[in-house]
PDB file of N, CA and C in Angstrom:
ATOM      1  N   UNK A   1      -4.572  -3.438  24.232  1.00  0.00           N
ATOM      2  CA  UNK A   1      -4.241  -3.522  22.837  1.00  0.00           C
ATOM      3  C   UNK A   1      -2.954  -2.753  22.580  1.00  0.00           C
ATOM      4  N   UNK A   2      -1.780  -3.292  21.657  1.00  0.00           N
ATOM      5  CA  UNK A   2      -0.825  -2.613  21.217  1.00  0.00           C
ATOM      6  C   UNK A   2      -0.880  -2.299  19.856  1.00  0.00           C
ATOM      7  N   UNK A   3      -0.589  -1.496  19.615  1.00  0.00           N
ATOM      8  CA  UNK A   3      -1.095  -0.469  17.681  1.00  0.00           C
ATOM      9  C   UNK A   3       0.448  -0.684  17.038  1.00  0.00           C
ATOM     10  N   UNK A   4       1.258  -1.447  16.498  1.00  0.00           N
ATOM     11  CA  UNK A   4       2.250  -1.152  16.308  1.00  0.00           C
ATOM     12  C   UNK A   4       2.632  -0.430  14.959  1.00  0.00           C
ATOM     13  N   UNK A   5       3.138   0.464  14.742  1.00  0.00           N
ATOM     14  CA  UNK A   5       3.350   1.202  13.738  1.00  0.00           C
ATOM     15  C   UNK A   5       4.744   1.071  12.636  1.00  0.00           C
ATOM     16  N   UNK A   6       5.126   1.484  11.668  1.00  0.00           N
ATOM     17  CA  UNK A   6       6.055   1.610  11.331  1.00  0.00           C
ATOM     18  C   UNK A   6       7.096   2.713  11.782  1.00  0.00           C
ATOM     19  N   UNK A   7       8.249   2.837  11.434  1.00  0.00           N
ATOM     20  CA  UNK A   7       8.776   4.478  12.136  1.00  0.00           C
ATOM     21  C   UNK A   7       7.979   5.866  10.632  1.00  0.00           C
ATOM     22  N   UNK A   8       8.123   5.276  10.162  1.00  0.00           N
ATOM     23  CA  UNK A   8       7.427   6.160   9.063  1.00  0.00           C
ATOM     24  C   UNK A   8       6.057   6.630   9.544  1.00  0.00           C
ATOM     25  N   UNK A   9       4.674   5.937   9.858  1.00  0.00           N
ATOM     26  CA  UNK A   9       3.553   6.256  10.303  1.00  0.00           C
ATOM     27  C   UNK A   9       3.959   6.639  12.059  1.00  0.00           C
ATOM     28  N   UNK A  10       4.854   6.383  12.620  1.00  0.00           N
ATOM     29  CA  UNK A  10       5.224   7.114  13.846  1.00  0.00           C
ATOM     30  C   UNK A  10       5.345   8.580  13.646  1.00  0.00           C
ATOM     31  N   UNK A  11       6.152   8.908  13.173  1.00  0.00           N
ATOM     32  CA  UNK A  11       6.647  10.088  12.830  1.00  0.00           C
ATOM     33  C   UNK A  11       5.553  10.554  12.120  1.00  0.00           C
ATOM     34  N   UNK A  12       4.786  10.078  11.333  1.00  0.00           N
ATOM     35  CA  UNK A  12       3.837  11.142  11.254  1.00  0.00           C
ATOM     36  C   UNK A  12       2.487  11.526  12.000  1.00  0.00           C
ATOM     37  N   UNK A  13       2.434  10.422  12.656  1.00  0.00           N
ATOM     38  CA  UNK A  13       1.672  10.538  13.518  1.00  0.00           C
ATOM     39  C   UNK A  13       2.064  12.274  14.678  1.00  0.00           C
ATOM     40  N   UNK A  14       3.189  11.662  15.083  1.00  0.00           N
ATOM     41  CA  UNK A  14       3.956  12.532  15.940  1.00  0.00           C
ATOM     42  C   UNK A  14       4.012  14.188  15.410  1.00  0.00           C
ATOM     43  N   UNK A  15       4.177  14.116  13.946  1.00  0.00           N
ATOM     44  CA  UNK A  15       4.068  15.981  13.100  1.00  0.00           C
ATOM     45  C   UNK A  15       2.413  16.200  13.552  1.00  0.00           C
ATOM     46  N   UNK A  16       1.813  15.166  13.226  1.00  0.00           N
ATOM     47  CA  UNK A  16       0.225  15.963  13.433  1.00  0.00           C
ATOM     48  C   UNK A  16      -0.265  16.219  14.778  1.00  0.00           C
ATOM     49  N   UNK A  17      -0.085  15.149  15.280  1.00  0.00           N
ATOM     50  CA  UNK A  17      -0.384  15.472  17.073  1.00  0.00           C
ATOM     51  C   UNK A  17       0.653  17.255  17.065  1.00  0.00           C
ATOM     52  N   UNK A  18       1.834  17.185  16.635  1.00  0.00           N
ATOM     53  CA  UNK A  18       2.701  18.474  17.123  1.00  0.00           C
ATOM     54  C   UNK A  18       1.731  19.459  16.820  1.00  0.00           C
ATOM     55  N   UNK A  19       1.120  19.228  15.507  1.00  0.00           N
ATOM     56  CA  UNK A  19       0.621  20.463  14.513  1.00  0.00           C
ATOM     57  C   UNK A  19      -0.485  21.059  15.081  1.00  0.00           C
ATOM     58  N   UNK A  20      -1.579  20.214  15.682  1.00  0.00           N
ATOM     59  CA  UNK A  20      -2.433  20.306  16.260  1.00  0.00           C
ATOM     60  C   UNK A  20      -2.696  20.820  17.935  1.00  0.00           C
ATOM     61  N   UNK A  21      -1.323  20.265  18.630  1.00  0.00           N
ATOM     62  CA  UNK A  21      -1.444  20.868  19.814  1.00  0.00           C
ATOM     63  C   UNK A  21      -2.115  19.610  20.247  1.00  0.00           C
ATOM     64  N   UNK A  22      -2.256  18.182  20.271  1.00  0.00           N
ATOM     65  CA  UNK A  22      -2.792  17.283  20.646  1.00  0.00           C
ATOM     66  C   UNK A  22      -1.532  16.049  21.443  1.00  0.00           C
ATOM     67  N   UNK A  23      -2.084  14.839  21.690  1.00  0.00           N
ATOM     68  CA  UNK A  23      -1.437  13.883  21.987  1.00  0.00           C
ATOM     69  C   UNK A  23      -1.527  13.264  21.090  1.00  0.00           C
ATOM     70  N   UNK A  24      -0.432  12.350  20.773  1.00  0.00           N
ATOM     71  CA  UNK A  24      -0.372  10.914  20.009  1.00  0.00           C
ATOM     72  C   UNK A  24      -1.730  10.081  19.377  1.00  0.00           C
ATOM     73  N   UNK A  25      -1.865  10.019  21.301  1.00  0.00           N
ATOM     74  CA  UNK A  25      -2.821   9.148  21.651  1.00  0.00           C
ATOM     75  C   UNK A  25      -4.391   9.641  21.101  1.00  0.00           C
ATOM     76  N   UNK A  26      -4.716  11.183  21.266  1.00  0.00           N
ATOM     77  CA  UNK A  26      -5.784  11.766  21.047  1.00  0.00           C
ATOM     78  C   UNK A  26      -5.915  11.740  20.081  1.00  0.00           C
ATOM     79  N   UNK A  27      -4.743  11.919  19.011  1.00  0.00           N
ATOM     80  CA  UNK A  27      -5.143  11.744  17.230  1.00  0.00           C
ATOM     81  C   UNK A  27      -5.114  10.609  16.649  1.00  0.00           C
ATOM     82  N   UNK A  28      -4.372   9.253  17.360  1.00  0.00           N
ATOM     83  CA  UNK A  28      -5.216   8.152  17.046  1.00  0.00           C
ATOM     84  C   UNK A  28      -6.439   7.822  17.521  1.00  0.00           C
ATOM     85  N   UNK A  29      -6.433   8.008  18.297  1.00  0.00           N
ATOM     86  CA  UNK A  29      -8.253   8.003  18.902  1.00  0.00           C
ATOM     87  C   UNK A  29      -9.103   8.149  17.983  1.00  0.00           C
ATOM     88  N   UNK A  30      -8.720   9.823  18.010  1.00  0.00           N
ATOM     89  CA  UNK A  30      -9.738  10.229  16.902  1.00  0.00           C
ATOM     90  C   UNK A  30     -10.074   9.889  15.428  1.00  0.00           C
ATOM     91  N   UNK A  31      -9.095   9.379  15.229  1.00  0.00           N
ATOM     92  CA  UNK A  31      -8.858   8.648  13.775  1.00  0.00           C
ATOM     93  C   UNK A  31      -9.549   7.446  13.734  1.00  0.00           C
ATOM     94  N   UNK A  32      -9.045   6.635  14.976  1.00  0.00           N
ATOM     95  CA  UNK A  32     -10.133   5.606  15.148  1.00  0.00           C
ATOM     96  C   UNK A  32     -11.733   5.540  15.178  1.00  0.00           C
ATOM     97  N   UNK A  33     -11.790   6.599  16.139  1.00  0.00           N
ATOM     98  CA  UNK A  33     -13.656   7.157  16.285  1.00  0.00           C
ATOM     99  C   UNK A  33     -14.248   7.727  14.092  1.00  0.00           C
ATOM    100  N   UNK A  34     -13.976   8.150  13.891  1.00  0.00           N
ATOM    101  CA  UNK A  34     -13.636   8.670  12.930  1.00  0.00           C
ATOM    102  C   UNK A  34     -14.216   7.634  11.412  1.00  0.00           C
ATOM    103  N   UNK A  35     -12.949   6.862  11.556  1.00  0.00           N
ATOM    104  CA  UNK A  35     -12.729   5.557  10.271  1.00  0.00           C
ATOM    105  C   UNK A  35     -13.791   4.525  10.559  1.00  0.00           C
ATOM    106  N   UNK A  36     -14.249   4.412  12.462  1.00  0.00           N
ATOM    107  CA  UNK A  36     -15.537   3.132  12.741  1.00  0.00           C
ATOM    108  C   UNK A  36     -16.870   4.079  12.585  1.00  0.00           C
ATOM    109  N   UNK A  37     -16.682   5.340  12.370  1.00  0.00           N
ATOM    110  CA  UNK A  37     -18.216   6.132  12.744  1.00  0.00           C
ATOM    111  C   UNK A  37     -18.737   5.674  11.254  1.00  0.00           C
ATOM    112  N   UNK A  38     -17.738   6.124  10.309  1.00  0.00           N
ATOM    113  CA  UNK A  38     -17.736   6.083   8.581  1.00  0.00           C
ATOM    114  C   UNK A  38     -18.019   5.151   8.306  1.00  0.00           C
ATOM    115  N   UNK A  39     -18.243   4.021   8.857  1.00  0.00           N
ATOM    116  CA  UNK A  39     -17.441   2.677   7.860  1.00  0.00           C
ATOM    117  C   UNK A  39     -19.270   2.582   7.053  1.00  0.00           C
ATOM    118  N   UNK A  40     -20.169   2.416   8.205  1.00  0.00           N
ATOM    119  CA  UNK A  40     -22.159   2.294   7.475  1.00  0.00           C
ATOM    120  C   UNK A  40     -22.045   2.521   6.148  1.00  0.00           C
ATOM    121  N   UNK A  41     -21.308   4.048   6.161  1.00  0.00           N
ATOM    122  CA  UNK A  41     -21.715   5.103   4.952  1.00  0.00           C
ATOM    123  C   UNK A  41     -20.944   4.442   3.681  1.00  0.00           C
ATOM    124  N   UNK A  42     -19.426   4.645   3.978  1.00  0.00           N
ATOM    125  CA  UNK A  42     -18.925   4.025   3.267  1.00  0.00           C
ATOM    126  C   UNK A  42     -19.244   2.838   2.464  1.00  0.00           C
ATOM    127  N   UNK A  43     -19.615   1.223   3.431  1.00  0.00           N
ATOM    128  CA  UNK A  43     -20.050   0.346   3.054  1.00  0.00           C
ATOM    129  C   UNK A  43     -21.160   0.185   1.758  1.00  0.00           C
ATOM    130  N   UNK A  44     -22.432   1.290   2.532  1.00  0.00           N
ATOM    131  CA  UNK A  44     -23.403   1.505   1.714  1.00  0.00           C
ATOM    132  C   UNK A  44     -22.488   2.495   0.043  1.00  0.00           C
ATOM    133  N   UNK A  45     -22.304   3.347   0.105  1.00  0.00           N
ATOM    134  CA  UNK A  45     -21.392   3.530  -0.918  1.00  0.00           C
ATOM    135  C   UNK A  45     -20.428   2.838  -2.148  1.00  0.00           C
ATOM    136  N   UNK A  46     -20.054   1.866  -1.490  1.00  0.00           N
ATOM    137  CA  UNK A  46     -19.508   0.810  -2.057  1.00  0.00           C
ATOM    138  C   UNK A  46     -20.284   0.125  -2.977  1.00  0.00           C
ATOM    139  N   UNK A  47     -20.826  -0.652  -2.051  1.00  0.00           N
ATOM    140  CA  UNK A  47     -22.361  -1.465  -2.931  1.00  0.00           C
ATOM    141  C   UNK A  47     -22.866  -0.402  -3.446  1.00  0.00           C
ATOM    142  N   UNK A  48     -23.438   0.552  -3.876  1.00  0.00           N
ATOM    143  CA  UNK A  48     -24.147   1.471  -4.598  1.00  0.00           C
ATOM    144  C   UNK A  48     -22.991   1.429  -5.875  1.00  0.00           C
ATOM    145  N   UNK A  49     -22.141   1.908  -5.586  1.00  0.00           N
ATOM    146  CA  UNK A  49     -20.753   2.061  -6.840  1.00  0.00           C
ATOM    147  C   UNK A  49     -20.817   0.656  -7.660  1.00  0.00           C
ATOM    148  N   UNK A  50     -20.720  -0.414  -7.018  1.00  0.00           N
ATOM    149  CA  UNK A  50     -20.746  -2.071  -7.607  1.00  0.00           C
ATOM    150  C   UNK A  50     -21.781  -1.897  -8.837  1.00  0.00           C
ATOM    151  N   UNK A  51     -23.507  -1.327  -7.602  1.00  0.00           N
ATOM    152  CA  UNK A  51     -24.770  -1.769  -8.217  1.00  0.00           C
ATOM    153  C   UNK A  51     -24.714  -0.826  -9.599  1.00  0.00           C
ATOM    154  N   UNK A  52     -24.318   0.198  -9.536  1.00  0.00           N
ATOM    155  CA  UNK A  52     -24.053   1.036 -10.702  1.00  0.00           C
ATOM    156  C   UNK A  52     -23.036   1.130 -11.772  1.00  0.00           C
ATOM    157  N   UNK A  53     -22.112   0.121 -11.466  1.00  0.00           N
ATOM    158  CA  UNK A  53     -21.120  -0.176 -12.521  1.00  0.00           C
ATOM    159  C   UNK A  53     -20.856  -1.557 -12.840  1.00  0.00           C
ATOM    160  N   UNK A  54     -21.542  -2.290 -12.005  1.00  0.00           N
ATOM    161  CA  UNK A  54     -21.627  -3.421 -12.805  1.00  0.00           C
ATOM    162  C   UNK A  54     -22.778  -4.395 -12.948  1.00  0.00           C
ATOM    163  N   UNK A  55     -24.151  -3.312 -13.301  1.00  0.00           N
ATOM    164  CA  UNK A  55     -25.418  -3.310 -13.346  1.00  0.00           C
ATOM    165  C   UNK A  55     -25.462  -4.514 -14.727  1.00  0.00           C
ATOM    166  N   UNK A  56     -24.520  -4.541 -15.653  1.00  0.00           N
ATOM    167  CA  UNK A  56     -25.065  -5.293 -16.864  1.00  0.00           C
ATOM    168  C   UNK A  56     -24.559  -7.168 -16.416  1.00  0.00           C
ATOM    169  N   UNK A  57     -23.430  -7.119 -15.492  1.00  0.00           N
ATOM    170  CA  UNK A  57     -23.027  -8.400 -15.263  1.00  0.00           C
ATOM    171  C   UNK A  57     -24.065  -8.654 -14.262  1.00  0.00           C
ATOM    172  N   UNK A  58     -24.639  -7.947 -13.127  1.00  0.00           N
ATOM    173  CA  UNK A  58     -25.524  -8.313 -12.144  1.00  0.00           C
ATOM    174  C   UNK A  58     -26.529  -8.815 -13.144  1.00  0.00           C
ATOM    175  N   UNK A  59     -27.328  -7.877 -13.673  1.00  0.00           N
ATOM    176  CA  UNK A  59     -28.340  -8.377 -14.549  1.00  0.00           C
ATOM    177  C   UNK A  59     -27.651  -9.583 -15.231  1.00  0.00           C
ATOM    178  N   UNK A  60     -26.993 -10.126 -16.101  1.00  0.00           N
ATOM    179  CA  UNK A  60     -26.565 -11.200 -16.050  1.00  0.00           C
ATOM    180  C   UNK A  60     -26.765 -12.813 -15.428  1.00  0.00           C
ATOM    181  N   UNK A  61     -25.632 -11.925 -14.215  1.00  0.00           N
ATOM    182  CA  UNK A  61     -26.039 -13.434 -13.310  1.00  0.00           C
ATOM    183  C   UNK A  61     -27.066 -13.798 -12.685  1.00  0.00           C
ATOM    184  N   UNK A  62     -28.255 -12.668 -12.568  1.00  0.00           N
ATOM    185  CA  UNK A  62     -29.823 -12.906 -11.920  1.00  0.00           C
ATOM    186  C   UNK A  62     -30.332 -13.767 -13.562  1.00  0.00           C
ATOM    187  N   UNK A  63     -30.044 -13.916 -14.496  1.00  0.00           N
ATOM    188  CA  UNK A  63     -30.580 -14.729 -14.890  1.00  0.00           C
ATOM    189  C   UNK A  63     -30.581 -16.085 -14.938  1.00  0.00           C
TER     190      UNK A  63
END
């Protein structure tokens, strides 16, 4: 797989790996591990936010 970036998200990529004492590679990684571990929670979150803000149109269209 190739990740291609902008030079803008390069470079910052590149300050945080510096900042950290890491590789490139290790802080996209981790970003990756990270954003796929989240996504369940998130998802579920989402739909909860929907079911709670747009509880009067749901009720609605179940009729």
């Amino acid at each position: 797989m190739n990740l291609r970036l902008t030079d803008e998200e390069t470079e910052a990529l590149r300050r945080r790996a510096e900042q950290e004492g890491r590789s490139m590679q290790e802080v996209a990684r981790a970003a990756i591990d990270q954003y796929v571990s989240q996504r369940p929670a998130r998802l579920r979150a989402a739909i909860e936010r929907v079911r709670i803000e747009d509880a009067e149109l749901l009720a609605r269209l179940a009729r």
